[in-house]
Structures are given as C-alpha cells and as structure tokens.
C-alpha atoms as a PDB file:
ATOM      1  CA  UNK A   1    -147.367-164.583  21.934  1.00  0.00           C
ATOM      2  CA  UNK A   2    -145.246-165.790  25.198  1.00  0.00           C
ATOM      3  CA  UNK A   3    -142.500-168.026  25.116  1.00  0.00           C
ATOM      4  CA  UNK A   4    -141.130-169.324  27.661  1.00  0.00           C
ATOM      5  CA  UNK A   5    -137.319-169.939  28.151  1.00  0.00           C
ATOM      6  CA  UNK A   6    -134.453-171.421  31.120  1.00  0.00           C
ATOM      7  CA  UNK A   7    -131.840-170.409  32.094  1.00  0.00           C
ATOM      8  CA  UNK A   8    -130.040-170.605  35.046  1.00  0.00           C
ATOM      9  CA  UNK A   9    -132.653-173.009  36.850  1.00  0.00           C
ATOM     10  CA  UNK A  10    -134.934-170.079  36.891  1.00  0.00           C
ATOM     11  CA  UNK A  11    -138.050-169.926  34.133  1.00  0.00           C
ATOM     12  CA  UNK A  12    -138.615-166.467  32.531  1.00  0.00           C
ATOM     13  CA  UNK A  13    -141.491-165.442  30.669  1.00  0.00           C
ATOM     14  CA  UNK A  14    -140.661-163.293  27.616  1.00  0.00           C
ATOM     15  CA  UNK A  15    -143.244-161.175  25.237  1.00  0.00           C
ATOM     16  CA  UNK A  16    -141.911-161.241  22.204  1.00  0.00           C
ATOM     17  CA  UNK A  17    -143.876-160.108  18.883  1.00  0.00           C
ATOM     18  CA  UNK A  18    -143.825-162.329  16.126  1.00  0.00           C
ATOM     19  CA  UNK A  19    -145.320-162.361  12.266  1.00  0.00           C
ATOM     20  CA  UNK A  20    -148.665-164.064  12.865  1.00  0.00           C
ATOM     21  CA  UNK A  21    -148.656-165.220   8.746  1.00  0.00           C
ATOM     22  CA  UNK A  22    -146.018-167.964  10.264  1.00  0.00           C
ATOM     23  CA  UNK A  23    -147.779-169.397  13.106  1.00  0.00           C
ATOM     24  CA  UNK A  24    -150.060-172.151  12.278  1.00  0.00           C
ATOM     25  CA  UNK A  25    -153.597-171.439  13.666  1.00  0.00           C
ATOM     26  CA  UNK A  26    -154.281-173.497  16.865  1.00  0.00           C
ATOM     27  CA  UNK A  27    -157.700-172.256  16.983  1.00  0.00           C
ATOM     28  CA  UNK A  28    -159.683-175.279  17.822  1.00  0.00           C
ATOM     29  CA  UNK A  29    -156.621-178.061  18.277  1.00  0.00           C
ATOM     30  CA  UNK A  30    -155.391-180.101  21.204  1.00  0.00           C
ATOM     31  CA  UNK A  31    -152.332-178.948  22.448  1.00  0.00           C
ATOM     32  CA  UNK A  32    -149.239-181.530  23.030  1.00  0.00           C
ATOM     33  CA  UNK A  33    -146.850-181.135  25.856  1.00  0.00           C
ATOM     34  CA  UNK A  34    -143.057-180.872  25.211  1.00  0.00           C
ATOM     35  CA  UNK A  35    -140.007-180.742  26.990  1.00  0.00           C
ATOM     36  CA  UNK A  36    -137.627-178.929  25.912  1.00  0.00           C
ATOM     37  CA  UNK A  37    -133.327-179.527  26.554  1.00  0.00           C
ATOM     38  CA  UNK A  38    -130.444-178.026  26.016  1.00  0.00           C
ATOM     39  CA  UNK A  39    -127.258-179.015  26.206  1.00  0.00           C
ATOM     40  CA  UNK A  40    -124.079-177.820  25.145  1.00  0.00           C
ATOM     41  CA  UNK A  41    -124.199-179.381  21.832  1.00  0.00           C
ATOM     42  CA  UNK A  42    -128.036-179.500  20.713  1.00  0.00           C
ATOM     43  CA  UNK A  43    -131.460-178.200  21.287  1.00  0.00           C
ATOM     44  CA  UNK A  44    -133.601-181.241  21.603  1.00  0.00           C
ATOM     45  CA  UNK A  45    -137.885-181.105  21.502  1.00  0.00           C
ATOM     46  CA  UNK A  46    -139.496-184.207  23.068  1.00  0.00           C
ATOM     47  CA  UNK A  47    -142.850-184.915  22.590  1.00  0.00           C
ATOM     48  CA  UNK A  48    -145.214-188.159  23.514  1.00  0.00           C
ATOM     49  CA  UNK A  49    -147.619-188.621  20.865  1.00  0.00           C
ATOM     50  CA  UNK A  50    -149.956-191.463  21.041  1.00  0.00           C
ATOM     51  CA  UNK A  51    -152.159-193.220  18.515  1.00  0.00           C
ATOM     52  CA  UNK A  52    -150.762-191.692  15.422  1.00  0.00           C
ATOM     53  CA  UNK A  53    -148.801-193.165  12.593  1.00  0.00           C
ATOM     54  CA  UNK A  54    -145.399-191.440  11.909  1.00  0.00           C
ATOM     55  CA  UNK A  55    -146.245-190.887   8.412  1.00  0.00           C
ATOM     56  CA  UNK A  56    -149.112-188.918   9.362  1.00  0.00           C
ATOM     57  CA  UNK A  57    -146.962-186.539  11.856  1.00  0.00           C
ATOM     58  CA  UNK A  58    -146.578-183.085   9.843  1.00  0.00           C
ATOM     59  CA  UNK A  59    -143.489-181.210  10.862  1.00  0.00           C
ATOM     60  CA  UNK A  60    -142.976-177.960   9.309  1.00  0.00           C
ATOM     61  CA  UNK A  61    -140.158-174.986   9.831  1.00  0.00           C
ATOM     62  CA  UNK A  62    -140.799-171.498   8.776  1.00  0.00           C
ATOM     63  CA  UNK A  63    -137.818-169.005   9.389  1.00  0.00           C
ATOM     64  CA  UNK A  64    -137.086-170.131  13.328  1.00  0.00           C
ATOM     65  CA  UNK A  65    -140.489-171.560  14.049  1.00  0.00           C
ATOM     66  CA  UNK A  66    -140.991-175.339  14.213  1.00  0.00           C
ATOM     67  CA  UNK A  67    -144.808-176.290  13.657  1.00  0.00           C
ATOM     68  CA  UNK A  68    -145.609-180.003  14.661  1.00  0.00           C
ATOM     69  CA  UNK A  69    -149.370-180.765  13.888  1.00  0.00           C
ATOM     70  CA  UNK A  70    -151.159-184.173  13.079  1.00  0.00           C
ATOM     71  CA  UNK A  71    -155.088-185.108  13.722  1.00  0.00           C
ATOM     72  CA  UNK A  72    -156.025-187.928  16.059  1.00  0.00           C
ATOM     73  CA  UNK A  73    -159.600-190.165  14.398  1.00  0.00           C
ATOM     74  CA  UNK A  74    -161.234-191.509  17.534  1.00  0.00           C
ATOM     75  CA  UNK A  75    -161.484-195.564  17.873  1.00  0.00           C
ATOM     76  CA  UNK A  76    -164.960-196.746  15.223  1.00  0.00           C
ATOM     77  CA  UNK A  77    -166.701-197.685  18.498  1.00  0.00           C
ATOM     78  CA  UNK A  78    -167.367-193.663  19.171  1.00  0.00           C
ATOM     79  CA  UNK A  79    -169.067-193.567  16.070  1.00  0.00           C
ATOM     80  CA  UNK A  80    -171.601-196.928  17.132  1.00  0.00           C
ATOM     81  CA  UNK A  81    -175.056-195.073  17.978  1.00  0.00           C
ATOM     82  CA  UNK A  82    -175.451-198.476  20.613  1.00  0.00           C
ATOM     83  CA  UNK A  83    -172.244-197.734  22.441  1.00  0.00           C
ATOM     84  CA  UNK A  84    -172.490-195.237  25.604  1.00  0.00           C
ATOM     85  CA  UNK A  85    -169.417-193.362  26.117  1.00  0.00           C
ATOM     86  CA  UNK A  86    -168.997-193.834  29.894  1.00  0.00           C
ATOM     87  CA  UNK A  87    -165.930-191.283  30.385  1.00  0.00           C
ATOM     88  CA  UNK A  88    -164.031-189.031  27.952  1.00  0.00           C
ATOM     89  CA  UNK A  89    -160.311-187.452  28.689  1.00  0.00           C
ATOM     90  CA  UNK A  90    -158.939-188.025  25.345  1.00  0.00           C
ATOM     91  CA  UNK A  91    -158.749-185.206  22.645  1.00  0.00           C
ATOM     92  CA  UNK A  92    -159.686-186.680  19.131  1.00  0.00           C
ATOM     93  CA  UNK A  93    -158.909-184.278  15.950  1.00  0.00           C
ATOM     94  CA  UNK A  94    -156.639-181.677  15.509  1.00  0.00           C
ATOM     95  CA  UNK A  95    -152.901-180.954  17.120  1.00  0.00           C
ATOM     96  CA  UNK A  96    -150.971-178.138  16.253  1.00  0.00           C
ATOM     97  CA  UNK A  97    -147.910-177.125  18.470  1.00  0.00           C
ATOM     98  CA  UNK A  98    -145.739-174.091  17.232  1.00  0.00           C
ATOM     99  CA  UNK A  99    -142.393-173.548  19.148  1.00  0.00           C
ATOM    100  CA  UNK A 100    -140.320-170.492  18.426  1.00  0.00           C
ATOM    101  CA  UNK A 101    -136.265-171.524  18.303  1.00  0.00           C
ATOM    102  CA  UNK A 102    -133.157-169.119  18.823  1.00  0.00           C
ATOM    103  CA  UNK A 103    -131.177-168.661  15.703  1.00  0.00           C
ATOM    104  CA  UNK A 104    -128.511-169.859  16.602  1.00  0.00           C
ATOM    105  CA  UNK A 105    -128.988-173.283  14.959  1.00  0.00           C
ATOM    106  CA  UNK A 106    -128.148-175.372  12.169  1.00  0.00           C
ATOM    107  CA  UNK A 107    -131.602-175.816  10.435  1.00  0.00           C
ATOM    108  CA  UNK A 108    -129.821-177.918   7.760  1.00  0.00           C
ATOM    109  CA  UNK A 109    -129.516-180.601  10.087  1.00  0.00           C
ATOM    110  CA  UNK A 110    -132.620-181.158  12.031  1.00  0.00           C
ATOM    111  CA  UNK A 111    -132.635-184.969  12.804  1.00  0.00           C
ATOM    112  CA  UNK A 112    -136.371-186.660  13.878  1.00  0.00           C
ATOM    113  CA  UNK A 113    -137.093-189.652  15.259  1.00  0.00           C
ATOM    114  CA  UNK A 114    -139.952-191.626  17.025  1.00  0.00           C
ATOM    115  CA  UNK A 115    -139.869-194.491  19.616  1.00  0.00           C
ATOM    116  CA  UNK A 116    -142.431-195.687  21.773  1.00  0.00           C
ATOM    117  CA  UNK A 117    -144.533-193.252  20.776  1.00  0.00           C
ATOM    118  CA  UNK A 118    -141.859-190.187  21.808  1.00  0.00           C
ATOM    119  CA  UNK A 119    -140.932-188.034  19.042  1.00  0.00           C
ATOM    120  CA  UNK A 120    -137.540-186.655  19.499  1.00  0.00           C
ATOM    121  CA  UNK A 121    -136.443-184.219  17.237  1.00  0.00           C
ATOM    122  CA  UNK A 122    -133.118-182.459  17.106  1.00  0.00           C
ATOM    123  CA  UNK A 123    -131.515-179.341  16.196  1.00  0.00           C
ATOM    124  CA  UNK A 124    -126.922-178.805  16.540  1.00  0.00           C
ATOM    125  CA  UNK A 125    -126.208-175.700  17.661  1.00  0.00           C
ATOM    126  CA  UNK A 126    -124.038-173.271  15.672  1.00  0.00           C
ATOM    127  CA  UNK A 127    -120.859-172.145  16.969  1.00  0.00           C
ATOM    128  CA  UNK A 128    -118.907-169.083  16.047  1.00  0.00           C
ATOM    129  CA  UNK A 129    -115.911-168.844  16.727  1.00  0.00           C
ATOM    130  CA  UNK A 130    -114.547-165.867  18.157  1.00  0.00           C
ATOM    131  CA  UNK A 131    -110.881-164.163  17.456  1.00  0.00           C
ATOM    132  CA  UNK A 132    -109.180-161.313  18.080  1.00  0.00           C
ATOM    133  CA  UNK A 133    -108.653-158.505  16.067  1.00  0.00           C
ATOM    134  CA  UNK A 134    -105.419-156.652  15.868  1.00  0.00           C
ATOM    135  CA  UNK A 135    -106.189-152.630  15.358  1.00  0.00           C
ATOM    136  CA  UNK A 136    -103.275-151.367  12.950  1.00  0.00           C
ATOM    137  CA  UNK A 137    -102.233-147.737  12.599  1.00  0.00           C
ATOM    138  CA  UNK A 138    -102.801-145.977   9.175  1.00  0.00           C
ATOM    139  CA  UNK A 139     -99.581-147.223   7.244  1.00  0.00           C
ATOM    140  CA  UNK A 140     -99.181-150.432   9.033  1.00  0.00           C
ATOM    141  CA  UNK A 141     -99.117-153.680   6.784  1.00  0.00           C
ATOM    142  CA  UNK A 142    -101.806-156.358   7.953  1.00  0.00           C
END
C-alpha cells in the first residue's frame, strides 16, 4: 500500500506495509476523493459525498486506519427497460475509502459532520509535552 503525505509544500510517496486483515476490501468500489489538512491543532479529512443519506455513511476506525464506505442506488429511471441511458459518468454501488492516520492523535475525540453534502471529519492532535531531565550522581537525592 502507498500513502501519500506533505510536508514542507513538497508531496512524498511512502511504502509502508500494513496488516491487510484491517483494510476494508475496495475490490470493486468507487473511490471518493479527499483532502486532507493539517494544522497545528487537528488533522481534518474532507470529503464531498453526493446522493447519500448521512445515516447510511459507515465510518469505521481500526487501530490508526479510518475506513469511510457507503453504497450509492442509482435514480428508479435506470432500472425502466423504456428509458435509454444517453451518457453515464456517475458511479452507482459501492464506496470504500481507507486512509491510514499518524498516531499521534486523540481517537477518543473524532468529531464528524456533514453539510452540503461535505463530510468533514476531525481528529485533535496529541501533544506531549517535553521536559528536561536532571542526571543525578549515585548518592544524590532527587
């Protein structure tokens, strides 16, 4: 599997291996687009979705891997033997999107929402702090 991350305004492609047993199978699914942000508080996942109820969006996390999936049923007039389908761009059935997420969040508070038909869906980071350590001599108190 690739994933692709930014940093620096540059886009580096990583190989990373990963346990297959948590990656939903996109085998025969649409694929979404996404855009992806950070900033210096959040990692934040948009993703336009069209002609799908909320209800019926399934999001899933497994360890550090976020699986959005959901199925599309075409318009009743596809299904109408008189009806000629004059063009066809749209994908109808099955989306599954799996995006792989650093660690370094708090998984406890993912936060989801849709508008328009743009699900937004948000992760805090997770800060450690960092401190000094004071290296004592054998005999020293603390």
């Amino acid at each position: 599997m690739k994933i692709f991350w930014v940093w620096d305004d540059n886009i580096k492609k990583i190989d990373i291996e990963t346990d297959n047993s948590v990656l939903e199978e996109e085998v025969e699914s649409g694929q979404i687009a996404l855009d992806i942000v950070e900033t210096p508080e959040y990692i934040i996942i948009y993703a336009p979705i069209a002609g799908i109820e909320l209800e019926n969006i399934d999001l899933t996390l497994n360890k550090s891997v976020l699986t959005i999936k959901w199925e599309r049923i075409s318009p009743r007039e596809y299904d109408d033997e008189d009806n000629i389908l004059r063009n066809s761009e749209c994908y109808w059935g099955r989306f599954v999107r799996n995006i792989i997420l650093p660690e370094n969040l708090d998984f406890e508070m993912i936060k989801a929402t849709m508008e328009n038909n743009l699900l937004k869906i948000t992760f805090p980071k997770i800060y450690i702090s960092k401190q000094n350590i004071k290296i004592n001599r054998i005999g020293e108190d603390f």
